[in-house]
PDB file of N, CA and C in Angstrom:
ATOM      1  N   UNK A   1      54.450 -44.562 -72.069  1.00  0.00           N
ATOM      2  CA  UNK A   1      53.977 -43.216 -72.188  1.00  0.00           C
ATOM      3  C   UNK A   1      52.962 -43.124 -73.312  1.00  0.00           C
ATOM      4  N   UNK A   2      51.888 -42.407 -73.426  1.00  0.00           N
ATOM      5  CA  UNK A   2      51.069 -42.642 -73.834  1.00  0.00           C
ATOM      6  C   UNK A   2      50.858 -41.239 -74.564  1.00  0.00           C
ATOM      7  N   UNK A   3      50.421 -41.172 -76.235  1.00  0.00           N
ATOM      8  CA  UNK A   3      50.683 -39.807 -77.166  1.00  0.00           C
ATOM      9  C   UNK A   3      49.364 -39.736 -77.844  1.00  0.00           C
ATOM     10  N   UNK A   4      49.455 -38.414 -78.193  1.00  0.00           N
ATOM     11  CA  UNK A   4      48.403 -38.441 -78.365  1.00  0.00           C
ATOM     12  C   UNK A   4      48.061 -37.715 -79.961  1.00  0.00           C
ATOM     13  N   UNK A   5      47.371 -37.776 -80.691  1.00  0.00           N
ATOM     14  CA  UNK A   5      47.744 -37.265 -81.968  1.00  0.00           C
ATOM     15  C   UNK A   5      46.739 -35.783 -82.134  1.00  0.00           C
ATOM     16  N   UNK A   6      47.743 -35.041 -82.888  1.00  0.00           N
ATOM     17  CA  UNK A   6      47.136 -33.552 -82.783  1.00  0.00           C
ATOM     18  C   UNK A   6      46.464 -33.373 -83.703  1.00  0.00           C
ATOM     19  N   UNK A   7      45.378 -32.159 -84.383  1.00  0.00           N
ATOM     20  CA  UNK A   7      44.668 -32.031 -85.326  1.00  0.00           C
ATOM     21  C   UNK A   7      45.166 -32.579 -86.681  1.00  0.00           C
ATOM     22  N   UNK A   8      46.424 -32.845 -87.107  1.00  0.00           N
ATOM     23  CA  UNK A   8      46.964 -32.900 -88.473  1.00  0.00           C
ATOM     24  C   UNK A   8      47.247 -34.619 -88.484  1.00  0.00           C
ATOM     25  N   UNK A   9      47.059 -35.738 -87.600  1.00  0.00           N
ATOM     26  CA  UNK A   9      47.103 -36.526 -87.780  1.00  0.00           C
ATOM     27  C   UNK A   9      48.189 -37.164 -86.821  1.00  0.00           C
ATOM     28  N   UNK A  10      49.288 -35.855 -86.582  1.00  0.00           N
ATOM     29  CA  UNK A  10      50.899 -36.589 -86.384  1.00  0.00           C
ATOM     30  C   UNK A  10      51.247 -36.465 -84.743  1.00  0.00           C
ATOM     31  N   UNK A  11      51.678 -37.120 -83.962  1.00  0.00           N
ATOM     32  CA  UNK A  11      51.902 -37.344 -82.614  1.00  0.00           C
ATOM     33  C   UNK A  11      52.591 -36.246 -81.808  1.00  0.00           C
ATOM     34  N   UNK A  12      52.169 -35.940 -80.415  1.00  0.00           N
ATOM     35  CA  UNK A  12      51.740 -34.419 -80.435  1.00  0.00           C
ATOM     36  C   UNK A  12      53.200 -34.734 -79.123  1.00  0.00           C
ATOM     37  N   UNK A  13      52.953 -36.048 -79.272  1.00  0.00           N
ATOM     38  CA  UNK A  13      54.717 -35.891 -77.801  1.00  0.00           C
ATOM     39  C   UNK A  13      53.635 -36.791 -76.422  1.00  0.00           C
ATOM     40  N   UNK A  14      54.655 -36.708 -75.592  1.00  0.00           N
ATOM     41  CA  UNK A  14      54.183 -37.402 -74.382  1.00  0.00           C
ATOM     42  C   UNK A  14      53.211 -36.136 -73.350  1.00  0.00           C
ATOM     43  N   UNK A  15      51.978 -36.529 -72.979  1.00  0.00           N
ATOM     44  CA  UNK A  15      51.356 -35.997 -72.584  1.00  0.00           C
ATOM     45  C   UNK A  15      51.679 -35.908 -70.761  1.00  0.00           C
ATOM     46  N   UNK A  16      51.622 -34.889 -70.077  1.00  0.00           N
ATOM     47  CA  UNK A  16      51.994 -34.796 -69.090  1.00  0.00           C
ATOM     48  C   UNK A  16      50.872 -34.597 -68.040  1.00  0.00           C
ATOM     49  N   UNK A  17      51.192 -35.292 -67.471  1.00  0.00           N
ATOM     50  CA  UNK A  17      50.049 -35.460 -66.064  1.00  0.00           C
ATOM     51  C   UNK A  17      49.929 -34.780 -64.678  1.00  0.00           C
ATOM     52  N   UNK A  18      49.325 -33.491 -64.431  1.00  0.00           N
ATOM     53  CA  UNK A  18      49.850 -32.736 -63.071  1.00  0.00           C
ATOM     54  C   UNK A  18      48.764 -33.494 -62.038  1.00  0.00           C
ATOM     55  N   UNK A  19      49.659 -33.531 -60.894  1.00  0.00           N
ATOM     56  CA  UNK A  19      48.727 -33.791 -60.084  1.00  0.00           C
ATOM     57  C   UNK A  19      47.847 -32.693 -59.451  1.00  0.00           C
ATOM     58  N   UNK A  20      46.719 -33.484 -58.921  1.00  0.00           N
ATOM     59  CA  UNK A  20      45.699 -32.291 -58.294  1.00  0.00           C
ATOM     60  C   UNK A  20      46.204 -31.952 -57.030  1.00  0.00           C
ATOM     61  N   UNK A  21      46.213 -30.221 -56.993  1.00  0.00           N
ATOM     62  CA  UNK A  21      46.321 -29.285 -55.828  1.00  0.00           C
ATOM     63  C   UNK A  21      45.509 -29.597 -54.874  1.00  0.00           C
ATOM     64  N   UNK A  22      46.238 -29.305 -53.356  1.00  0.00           N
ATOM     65  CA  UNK A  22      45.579 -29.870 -51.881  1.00  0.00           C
ATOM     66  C   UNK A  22      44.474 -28.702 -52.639  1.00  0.00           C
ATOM     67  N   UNK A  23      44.173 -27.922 -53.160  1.00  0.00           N
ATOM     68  CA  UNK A  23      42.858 -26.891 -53.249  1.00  0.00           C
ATOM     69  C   UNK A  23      42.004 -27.578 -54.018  1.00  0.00           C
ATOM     70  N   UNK A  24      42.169 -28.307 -55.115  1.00  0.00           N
ATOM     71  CA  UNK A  24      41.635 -29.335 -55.436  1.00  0.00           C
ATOM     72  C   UNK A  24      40.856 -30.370 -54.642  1.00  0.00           C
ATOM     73  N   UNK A  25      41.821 -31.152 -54.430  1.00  0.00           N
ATOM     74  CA  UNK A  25      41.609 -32.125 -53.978  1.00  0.00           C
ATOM     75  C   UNK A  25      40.625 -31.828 -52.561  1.00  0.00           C
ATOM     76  N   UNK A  26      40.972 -31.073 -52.011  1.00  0.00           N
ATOM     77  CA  UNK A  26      39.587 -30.203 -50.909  1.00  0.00           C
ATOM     78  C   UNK A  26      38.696 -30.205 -51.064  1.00  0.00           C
ATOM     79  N   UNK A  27      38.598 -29.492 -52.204  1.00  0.00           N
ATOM     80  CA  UNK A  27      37.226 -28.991 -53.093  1.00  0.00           C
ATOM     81  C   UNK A  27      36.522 -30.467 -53.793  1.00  0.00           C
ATOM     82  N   UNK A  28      37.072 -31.210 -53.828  1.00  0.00           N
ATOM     83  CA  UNK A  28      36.059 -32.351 -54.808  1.00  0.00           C
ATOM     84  C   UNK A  28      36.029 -33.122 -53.534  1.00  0.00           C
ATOM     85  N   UNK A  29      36.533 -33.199 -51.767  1.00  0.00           N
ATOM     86  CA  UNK A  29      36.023 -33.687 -50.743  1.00  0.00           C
ATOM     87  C   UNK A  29      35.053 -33.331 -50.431  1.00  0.00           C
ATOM     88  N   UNK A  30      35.439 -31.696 -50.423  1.00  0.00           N
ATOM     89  CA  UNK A  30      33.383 -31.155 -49.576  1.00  0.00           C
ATOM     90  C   UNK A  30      32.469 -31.303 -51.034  1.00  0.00           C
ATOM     91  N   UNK A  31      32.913 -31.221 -52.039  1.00  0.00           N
ATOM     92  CA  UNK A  31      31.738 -31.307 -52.921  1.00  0.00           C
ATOM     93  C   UNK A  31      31.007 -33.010 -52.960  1.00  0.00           C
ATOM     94  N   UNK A  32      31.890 -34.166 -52.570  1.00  0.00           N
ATOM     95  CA  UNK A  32      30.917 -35.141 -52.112  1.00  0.00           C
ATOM     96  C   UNK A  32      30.399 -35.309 -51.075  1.00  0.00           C
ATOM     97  N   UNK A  33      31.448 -34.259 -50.219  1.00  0.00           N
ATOM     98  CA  UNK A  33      30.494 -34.375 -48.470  1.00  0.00           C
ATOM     99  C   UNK A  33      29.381 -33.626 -49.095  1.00  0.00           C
ATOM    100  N   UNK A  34      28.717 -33.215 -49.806  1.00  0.00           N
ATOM    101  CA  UNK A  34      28.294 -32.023 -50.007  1.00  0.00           C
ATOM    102  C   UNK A  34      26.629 -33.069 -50.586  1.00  0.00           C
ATOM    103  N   UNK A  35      27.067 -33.431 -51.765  1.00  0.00           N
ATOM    104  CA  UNK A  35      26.323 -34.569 -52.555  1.00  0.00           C
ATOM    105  C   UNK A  35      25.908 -35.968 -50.833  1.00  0.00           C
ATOM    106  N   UNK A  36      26.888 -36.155 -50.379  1.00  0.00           N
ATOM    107  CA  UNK A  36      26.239 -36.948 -49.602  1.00  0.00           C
ATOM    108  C   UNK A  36      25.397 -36.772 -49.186  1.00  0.00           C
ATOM    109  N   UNK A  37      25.510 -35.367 -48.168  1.00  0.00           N
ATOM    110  CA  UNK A  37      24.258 -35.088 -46.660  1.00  0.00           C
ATOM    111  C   UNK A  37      23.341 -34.549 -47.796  1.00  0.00           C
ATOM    112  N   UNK A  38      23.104 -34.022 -49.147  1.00  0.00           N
ATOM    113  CA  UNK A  38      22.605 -34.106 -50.037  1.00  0.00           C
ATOM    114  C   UNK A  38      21.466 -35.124 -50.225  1.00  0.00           C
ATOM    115  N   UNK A  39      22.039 -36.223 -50.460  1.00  0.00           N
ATOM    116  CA  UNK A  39      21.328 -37.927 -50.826  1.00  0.00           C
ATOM    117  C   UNK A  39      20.520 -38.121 -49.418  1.00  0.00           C
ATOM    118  N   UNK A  40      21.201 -37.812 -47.991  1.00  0.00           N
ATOM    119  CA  UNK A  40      20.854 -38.634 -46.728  1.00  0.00           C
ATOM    120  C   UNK A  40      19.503 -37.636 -46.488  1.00  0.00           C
ATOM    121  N   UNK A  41      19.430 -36.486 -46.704  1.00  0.00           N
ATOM    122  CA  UNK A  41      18.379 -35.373 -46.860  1.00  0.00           C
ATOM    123  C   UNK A  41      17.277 -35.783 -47.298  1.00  0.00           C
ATOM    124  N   UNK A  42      17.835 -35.670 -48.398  1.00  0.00           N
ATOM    125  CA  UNK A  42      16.540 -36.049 -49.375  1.00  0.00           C
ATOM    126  C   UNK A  42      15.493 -38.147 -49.226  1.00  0.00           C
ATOM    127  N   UNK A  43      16.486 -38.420 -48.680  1.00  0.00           N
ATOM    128  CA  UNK A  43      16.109 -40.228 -48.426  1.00  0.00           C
ATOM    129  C   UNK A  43      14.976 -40.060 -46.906  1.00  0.00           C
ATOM    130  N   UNK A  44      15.457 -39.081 -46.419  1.00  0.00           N
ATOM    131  CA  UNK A  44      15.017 -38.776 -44.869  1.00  0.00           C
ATOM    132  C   UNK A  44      13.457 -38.145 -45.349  1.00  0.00           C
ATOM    133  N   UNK A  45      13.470 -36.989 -46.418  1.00  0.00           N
ATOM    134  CA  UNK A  45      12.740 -36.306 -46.277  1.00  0.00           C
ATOM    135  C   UNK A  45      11.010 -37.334 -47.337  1.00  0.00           C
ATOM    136  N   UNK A  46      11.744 -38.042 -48.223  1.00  0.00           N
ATOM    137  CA  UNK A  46      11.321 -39.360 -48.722  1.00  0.00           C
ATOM    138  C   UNK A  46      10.081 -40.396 -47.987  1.00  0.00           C
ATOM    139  N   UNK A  47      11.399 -40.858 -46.744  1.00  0.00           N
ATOM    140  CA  UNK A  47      10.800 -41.897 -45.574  1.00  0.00           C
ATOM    141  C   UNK A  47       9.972 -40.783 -45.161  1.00  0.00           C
ATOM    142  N   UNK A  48       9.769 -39.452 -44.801  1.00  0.00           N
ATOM    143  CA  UNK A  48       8.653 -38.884 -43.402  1.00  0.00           C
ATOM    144  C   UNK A  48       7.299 -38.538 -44.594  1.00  0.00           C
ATOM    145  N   UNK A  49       8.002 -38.529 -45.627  1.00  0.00           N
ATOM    146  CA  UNK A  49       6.284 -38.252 -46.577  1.00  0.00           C
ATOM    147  C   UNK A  49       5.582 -39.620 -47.195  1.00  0.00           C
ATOM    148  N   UNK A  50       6.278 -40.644 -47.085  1.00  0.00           N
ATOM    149  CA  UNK A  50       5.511 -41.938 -47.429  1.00  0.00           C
ATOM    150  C   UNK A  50       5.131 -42.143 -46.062  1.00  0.00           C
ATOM    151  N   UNK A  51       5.783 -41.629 -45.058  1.00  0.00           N
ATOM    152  CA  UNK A  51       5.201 -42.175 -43.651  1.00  0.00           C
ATOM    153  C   UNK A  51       3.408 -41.255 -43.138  1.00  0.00           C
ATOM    154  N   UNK A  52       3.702 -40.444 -43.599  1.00  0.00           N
ATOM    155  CA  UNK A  52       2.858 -39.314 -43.311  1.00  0.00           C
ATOM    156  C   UNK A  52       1.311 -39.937 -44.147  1.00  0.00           C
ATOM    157  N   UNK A  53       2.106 -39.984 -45.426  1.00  0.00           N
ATOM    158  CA  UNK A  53       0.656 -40.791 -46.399  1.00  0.00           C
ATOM    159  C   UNK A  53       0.284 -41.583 -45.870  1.00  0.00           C
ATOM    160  N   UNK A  54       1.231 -43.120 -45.282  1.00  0.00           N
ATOM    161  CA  UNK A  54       0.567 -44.366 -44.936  1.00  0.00           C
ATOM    162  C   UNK A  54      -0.207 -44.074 -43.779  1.00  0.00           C
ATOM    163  N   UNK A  55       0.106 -42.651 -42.753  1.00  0.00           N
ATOM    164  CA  UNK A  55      -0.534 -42.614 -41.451  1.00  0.00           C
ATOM    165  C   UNK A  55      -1.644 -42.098 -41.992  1.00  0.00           C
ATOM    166  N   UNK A  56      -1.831 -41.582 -42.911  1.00  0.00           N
ATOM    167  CA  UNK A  56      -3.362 -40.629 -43.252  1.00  0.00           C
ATOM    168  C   UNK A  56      -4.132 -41.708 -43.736  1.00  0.00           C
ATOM    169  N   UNK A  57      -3.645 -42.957 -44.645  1.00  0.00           N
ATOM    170  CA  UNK A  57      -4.409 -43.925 -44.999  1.00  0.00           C
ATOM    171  C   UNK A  57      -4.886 -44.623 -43.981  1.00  0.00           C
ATOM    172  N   UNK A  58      -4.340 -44.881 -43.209  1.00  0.00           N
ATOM    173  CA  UNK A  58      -4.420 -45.918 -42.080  1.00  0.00           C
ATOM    174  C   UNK A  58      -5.853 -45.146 -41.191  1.00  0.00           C
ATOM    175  N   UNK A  59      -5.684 -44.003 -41.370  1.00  0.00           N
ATOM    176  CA  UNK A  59      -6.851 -43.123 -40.379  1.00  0.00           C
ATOM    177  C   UNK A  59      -8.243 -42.986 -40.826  1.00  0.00           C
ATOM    178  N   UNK A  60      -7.778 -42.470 -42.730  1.00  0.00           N
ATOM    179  CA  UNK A  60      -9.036 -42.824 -43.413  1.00  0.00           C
ATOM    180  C   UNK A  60      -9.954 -43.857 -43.427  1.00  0.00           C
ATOM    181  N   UNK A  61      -8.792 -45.258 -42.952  1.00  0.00           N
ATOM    182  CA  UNK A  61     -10.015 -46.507 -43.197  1.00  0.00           C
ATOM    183  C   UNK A  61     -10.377 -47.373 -41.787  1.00  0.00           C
ATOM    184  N   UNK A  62      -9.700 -46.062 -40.879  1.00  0.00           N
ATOM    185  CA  UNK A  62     -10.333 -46.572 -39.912  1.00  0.00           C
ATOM    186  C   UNK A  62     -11.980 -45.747 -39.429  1.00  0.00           C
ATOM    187  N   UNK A  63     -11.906 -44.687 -40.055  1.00  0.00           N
ATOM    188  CA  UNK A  63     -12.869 -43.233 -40.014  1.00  0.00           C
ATOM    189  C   UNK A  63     -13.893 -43.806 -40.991  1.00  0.00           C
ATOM    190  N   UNK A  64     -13.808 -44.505 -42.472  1.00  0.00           N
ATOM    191  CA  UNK A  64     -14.898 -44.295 -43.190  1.00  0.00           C
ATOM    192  C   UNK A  64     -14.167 -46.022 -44.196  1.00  0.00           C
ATOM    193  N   UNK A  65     -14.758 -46.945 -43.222  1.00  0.00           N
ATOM    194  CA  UNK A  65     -13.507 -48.239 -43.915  1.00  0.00           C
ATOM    195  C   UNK A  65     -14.475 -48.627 -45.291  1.00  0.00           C
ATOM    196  N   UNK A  66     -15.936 -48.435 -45.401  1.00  0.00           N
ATOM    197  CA  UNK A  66     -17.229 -48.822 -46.764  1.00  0.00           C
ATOM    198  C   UNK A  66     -16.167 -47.832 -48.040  1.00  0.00           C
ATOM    199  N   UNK A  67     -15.425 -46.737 -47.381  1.00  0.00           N
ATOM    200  CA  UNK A  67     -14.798 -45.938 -48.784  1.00  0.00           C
ATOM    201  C   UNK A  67     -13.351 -46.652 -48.634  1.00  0.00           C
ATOM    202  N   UNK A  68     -12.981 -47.483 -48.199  1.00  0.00           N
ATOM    203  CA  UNK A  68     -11.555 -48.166 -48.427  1.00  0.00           C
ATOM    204  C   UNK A  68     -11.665 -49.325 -48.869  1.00  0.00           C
ATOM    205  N   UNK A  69     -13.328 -49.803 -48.743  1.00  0.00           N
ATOM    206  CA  UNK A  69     -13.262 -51.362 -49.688  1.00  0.00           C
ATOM    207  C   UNK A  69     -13.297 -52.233 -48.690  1.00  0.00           C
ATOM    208  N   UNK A  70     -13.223 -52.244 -47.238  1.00  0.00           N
ATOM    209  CA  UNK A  70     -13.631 -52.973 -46.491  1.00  0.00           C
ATOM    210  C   UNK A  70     -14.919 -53.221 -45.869  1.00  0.00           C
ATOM    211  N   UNK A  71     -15.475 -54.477 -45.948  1.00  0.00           N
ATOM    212  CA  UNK A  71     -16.742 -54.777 -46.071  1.00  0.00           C
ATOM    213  C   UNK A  71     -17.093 -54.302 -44.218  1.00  0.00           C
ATOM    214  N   UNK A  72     -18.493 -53.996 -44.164  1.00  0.00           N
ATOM    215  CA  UNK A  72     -18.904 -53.556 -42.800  1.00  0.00           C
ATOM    216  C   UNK A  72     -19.622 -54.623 -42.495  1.00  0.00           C
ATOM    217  N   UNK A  73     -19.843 -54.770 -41.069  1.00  0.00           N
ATOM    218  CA  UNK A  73     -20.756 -56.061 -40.066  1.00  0.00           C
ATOM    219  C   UNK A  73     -22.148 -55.746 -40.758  1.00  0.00           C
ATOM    220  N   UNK A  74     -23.011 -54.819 -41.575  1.00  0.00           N
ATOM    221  CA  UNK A  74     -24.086 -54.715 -41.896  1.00  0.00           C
ATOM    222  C   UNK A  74     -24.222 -55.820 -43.504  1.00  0.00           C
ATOM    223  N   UNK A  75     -23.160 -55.879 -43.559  1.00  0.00           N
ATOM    224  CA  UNK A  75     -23.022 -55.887 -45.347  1.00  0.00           C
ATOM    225  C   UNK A  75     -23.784 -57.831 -45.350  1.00  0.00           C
ATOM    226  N   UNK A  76     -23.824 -58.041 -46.178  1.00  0.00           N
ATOM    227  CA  UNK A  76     -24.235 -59.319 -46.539  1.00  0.00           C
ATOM    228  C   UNK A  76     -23.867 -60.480 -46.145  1.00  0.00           C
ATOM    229  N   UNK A  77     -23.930 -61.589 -46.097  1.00  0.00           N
ATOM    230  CA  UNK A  77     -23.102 -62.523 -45.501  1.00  0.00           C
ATOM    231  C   UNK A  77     -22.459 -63.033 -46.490  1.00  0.00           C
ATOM    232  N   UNK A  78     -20.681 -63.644 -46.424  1.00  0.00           N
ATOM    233  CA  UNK A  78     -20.039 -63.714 -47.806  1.00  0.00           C
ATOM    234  C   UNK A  78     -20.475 -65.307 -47.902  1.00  0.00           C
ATOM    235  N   UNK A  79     -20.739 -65.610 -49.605  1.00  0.00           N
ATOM    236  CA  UNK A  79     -21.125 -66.407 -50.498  1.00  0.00           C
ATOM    237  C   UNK A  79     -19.706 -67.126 -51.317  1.00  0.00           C
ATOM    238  N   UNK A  80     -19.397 -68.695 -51.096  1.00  0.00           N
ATOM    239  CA  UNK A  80     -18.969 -69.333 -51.760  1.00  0.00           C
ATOM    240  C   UNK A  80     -19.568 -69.432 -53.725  1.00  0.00           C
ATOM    241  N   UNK A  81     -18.586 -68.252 -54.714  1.00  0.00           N
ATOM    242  CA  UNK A  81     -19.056 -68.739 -56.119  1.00  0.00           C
ATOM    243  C   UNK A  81     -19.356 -70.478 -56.401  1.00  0.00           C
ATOM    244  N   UNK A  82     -18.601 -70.925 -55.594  1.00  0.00           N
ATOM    245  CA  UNK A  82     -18.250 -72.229 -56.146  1.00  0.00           C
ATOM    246  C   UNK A  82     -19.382 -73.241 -55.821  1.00  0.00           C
ATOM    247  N   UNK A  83     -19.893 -72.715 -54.494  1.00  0.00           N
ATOM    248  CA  UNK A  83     -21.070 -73.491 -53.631  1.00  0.00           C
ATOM    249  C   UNK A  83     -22.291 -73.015 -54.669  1.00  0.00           C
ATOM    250  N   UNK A  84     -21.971 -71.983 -54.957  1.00  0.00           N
ATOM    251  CA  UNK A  84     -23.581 -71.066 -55.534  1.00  0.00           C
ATOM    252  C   UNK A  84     -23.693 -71.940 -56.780  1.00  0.00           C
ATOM    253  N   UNK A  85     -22.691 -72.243 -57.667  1.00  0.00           N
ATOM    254  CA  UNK A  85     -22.449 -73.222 -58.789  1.00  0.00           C
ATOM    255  C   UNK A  85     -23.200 -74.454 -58.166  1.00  0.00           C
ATOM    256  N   UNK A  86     -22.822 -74.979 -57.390  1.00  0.00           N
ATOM    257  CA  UNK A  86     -23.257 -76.411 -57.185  1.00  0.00           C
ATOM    258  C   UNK A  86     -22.255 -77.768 -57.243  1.00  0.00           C
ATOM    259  N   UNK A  87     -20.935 -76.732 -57.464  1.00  0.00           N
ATOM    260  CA  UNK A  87     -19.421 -77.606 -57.870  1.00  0.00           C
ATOM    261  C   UNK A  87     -19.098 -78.279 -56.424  1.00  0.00           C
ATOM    262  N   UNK A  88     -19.379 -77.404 -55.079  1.00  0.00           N
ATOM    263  CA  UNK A  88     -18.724 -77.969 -54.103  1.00  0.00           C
ATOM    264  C   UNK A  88     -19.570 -77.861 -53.153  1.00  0.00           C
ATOM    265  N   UNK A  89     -19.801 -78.632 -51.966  1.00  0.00           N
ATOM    266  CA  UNK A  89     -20.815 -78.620 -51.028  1.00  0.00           C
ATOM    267  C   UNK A  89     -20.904 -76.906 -50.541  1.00  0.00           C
ATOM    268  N   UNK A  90     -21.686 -76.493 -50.027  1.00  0.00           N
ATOM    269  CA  UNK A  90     -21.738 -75.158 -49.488  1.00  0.00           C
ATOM    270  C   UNK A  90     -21.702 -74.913 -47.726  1.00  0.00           C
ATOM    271  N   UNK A  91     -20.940 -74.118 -47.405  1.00  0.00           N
ATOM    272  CA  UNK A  91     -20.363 -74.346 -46.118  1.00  0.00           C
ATOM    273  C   UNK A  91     -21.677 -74.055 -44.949  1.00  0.00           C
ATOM    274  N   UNK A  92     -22.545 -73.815 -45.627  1.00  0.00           N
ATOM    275  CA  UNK A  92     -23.803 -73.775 -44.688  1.00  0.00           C
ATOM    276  C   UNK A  92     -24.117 -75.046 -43.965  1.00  0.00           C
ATOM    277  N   UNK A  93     -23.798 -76.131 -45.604  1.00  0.00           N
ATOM    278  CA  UNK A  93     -24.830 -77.792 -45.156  1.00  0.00           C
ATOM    279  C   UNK A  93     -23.414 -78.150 -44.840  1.00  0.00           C
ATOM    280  N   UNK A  94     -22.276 -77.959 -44.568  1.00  0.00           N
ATOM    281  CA  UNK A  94     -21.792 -78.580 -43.659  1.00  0.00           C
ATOM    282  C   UNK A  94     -21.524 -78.127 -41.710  1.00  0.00           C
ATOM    283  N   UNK A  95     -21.958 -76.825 -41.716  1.00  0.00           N
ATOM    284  CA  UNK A  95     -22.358 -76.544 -40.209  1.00  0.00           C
ATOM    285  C   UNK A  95     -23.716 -76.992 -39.426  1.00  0.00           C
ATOM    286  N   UNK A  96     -24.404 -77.412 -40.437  1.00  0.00           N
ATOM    287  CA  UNK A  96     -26.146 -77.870 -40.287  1.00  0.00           C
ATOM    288  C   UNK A  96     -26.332 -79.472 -39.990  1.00  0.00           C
ATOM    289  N   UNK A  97     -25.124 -79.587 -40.930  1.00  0.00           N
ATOM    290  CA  UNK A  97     -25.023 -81.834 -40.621  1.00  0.00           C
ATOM    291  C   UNK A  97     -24.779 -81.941 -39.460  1.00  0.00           C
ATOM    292  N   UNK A  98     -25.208 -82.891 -38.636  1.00  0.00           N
ATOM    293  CA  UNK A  98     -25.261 -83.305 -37.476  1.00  0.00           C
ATOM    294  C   UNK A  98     -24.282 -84.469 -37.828  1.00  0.00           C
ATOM    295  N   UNK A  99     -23.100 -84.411 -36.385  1.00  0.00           N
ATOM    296  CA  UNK A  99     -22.324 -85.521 -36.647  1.00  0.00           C
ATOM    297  C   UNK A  99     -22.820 -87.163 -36.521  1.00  0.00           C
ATOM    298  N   UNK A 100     -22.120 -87.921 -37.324  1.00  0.00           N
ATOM    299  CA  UNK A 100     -22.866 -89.191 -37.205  1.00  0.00           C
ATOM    300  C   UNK A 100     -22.130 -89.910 -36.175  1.00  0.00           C
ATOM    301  N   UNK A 101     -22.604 -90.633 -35.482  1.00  0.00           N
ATOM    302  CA  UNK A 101     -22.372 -91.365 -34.366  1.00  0.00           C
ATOM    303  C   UNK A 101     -21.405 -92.687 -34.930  1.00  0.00           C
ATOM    304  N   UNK A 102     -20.217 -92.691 -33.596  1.00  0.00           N
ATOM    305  CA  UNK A 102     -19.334 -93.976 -34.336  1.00  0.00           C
ATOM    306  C   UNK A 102     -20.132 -95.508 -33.906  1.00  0.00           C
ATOM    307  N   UNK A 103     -20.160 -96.625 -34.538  1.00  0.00           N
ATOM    308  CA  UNK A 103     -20.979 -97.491 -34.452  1.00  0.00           C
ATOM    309  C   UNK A 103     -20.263 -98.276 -33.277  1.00  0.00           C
ATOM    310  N   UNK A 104     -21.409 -98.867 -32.572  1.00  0.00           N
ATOM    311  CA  UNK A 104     -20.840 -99.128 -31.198  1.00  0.00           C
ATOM    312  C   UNK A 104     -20.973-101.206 -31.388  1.00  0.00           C
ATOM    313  N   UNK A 105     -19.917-101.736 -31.250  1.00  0.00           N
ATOM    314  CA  UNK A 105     -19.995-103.715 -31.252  1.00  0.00           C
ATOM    315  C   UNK A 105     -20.173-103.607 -30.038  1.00  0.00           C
TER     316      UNK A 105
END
């Protein structure tokens, strides 16, 4: 049994434990049914507005894709940094080499 000590220092007796009323115990059921459809609400209402954004993005860059950062068929032709350096062959002079013939005994 477990005591508990009162304002003056000195042990106040065995503390007594009621159990919770079916009115209780009711009441703290619907209050998590309550908190649940609560959580499932709000998770639902969550998923349809990130869905809603990603569909508006998805429309924007198909409508105007030069303002989403995707390059258009007009735009330049893309450039190896590395070729432009001179570090690695450039993929031009290897579509331009003509294959060499295997040597024939």
């Amino acid at each position: 049994m477990a005591t508990r000590p009162n304002q003056s220092g000195r042990s106040a007796g065995p503390q007594l434990v009621v159990a919770p009323t079916q009115r209780e115990l009711r009441s703290q059921a619907i209050h998590r049914l309550q908190m649940g459809l609560f959580g499932l609400a709000a998770m639902l209402l969550l998923v349809g507005l990130a869905n809603i954004i990603m569909e508006r993005a998805r429309m924007a860059e198909s409508t105007f894709p030069q303002a989403a950062g995707l390059p258009t068929e007009a735009a330049a032709p893309k450039s190896d940094p590395l070729a432009d350096m001179g570090v690695i062959p450039s993929p031009e002079a290897k579509a331009t080499a003509a294959p060499v013939p295997a040597p024939t005994n």
